[in-house]
C-alpha atoms as a PDB file:
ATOM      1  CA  UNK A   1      12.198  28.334  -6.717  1.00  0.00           C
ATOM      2  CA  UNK A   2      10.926  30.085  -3.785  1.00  0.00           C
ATOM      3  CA  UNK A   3      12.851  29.442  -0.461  1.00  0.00           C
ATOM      4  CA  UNK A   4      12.560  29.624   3.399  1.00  0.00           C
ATOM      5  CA  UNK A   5      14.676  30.358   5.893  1.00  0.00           C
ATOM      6  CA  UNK A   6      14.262  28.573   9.661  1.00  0.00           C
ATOM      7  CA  UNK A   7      16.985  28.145  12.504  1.00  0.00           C
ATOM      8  CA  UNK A   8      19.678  29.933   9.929  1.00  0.00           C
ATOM      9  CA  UNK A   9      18.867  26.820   7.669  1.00  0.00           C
ATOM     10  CA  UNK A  10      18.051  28.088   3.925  1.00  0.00           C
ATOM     11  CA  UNK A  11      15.053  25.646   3.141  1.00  0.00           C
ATOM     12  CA  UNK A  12      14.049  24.848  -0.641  1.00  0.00           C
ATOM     13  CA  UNK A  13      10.751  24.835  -0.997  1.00  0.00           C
ATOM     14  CA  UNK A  14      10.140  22.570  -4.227  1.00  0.00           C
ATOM     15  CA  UNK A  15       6.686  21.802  -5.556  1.00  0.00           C
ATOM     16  CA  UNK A  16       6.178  17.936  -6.491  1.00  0.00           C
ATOM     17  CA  UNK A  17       5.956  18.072 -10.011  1.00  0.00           C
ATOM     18  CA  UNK A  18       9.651  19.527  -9.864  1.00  0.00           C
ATOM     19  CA  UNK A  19      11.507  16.199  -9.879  1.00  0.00           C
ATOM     20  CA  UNK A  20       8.280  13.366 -10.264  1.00  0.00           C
ATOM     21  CA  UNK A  21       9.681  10.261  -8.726  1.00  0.00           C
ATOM     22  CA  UNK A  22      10.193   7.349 -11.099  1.00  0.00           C
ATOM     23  CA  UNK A  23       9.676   3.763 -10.148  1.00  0.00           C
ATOM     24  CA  UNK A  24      10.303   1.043 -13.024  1.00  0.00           C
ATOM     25  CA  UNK A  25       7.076   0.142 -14.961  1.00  0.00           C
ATOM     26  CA  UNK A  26       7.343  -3.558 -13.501  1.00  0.00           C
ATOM     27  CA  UNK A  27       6.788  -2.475 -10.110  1.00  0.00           C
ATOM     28  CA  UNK A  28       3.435  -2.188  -7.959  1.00  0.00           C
ATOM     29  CA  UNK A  29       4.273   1.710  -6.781  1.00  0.00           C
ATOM     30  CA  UNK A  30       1.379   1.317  -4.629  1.00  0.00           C
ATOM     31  CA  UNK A  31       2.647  -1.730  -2.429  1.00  0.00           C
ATOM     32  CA  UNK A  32       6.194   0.135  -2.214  1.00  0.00           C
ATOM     33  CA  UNK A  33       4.676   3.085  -0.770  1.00  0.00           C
ATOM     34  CA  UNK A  34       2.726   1.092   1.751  1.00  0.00           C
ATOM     35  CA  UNK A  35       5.491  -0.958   2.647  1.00  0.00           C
ATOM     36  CA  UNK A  36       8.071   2.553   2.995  1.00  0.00           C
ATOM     37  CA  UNK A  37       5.732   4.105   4.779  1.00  0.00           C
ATOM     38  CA  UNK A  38       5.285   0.539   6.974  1.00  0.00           C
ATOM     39  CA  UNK A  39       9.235   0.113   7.726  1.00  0.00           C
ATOM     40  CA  UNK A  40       9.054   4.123   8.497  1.00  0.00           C
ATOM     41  CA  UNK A  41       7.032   4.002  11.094  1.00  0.00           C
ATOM     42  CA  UNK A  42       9.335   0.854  13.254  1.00  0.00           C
ATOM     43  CA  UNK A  43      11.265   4.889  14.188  1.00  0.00           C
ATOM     44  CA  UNK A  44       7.841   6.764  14.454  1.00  0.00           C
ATOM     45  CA  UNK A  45       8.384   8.621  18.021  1.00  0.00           C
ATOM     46  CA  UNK A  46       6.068  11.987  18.706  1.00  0.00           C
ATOM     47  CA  UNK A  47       4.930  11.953  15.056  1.00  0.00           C
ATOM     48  CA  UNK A  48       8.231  11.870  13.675  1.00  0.00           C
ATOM     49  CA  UNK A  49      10.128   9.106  11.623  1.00  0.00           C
ATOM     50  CA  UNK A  50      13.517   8.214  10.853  1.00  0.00           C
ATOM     51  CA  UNK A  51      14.354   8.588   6.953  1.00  0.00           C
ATOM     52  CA  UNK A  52      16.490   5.225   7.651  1.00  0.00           C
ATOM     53  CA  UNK A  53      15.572   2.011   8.396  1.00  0.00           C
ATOM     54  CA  UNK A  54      15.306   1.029  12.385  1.00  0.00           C
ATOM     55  CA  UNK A  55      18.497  -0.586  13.997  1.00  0.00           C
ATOM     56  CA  UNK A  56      17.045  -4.040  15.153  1.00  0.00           C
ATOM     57  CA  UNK A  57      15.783  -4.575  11.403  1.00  0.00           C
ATOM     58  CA  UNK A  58      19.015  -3.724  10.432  1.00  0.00           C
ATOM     59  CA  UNK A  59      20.637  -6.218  12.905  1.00  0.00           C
ATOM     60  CA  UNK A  60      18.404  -8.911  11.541  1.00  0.00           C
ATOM     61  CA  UNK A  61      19.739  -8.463   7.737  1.00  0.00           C
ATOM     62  CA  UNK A  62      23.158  -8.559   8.779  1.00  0.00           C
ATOM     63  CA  UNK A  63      22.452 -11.623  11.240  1.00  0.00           C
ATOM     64  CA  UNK A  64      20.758 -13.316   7.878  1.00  0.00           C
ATOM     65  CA  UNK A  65      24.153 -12.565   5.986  1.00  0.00           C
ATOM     66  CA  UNK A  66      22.101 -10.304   3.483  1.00  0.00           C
ATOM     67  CA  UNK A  67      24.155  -7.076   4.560  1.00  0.00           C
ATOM     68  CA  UNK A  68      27.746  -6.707   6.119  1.00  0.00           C
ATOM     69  CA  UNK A  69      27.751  -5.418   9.395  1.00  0.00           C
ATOM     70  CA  UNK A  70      25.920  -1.826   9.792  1.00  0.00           C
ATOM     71  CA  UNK A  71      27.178  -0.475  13.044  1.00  0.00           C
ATOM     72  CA  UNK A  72      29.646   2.003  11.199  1.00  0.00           C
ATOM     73  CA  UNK A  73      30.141   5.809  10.891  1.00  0.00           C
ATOM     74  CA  UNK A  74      28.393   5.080   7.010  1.00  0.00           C
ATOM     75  CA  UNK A  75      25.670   6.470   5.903  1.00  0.00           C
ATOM     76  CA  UNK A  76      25.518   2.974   3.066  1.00  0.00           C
ATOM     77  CA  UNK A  77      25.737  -0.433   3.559  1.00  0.00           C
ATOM     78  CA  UNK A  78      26.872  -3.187   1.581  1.00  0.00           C
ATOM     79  CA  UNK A  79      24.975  -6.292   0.473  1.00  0.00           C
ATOM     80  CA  UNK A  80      26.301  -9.262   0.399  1.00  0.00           C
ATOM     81  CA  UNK A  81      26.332 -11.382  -2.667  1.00  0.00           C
ATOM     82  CA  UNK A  82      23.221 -13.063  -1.440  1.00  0.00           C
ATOM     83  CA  UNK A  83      22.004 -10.312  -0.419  1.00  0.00           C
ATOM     84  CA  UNK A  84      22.042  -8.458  -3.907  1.00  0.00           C
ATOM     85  CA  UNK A  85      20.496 -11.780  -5.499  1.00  0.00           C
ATOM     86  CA  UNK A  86      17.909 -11.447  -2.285  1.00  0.00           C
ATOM     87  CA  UNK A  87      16.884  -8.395  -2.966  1.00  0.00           C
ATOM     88  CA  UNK A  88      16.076  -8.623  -6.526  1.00  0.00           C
ATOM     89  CA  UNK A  89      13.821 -11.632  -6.189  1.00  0.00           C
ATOM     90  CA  UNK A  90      11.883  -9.875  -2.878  1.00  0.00           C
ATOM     91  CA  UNK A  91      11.443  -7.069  -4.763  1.00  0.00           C
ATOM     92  CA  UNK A  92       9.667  -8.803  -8.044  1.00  0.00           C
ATOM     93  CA  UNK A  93       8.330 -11.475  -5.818  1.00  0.00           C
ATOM     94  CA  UNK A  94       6.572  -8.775  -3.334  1.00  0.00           C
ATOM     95  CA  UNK A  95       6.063  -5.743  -5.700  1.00  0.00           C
ATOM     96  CA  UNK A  96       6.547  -6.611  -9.388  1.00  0.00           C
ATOM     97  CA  UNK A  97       3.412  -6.383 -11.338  1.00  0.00           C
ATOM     98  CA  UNK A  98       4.340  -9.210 -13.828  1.00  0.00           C
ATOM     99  CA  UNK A  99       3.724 -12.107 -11.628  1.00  0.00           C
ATOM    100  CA  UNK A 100       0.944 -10.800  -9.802  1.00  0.00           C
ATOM    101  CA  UNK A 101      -0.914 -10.172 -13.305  1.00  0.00           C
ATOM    102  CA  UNK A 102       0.040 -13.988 -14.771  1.00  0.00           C
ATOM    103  CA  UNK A 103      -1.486 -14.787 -11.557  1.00  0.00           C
ATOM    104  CA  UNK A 104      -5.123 -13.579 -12.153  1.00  0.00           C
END
């Protein structure tokens, strides 16, 4: 694999088909892209996003009780037991392809 080398840093350079991303068959890949690419851009400044979510979106989970408090040294965060059962229906009831297909 061919590499770089910038600021002293030793940069991989992979091509895509290296490591294809897999997304379970029951999800709209589509919709998740928009909607990464969507929360992305709440830290676009000069062209240039944050590969984390933003802070006051961050806030608002933990303020919901979804998450336990993020203002930590971690680079993780826990959900909260809601928050794990949360999660799971957002994520079929926004991007699964199942109910949007029964729906048609």
């Amino acid at each position: 694999m061919p590499h770089n080398r910038c600021c002293g840093w030793k940069i991989e350079i992979r091509d895509e088909l290296d490591s294809p991303t897999e997304l379970r068959d029951d999800l709209d890949g589509g919709k998740l892209a928009e909607a990464a690419l969507a929360l992305l851009s709440l830290t676009l400044h000069d062209g240039r996003v944050w590969k984390a979510l933003d802070w006051n979106l961050m806030n608002l989970l933990f303020e919901k009780g979804w998450i336990f408090n993020p203002a930590s040294k971690a680079k993780s965060v826990l959900l909260t037991e809601e928050g794990e059962r949360c999660a799971r229906a957002f994520l079929l009831k926004h991007f699964g392809l199942k109910a949007r297909d029964s729906a048609t």
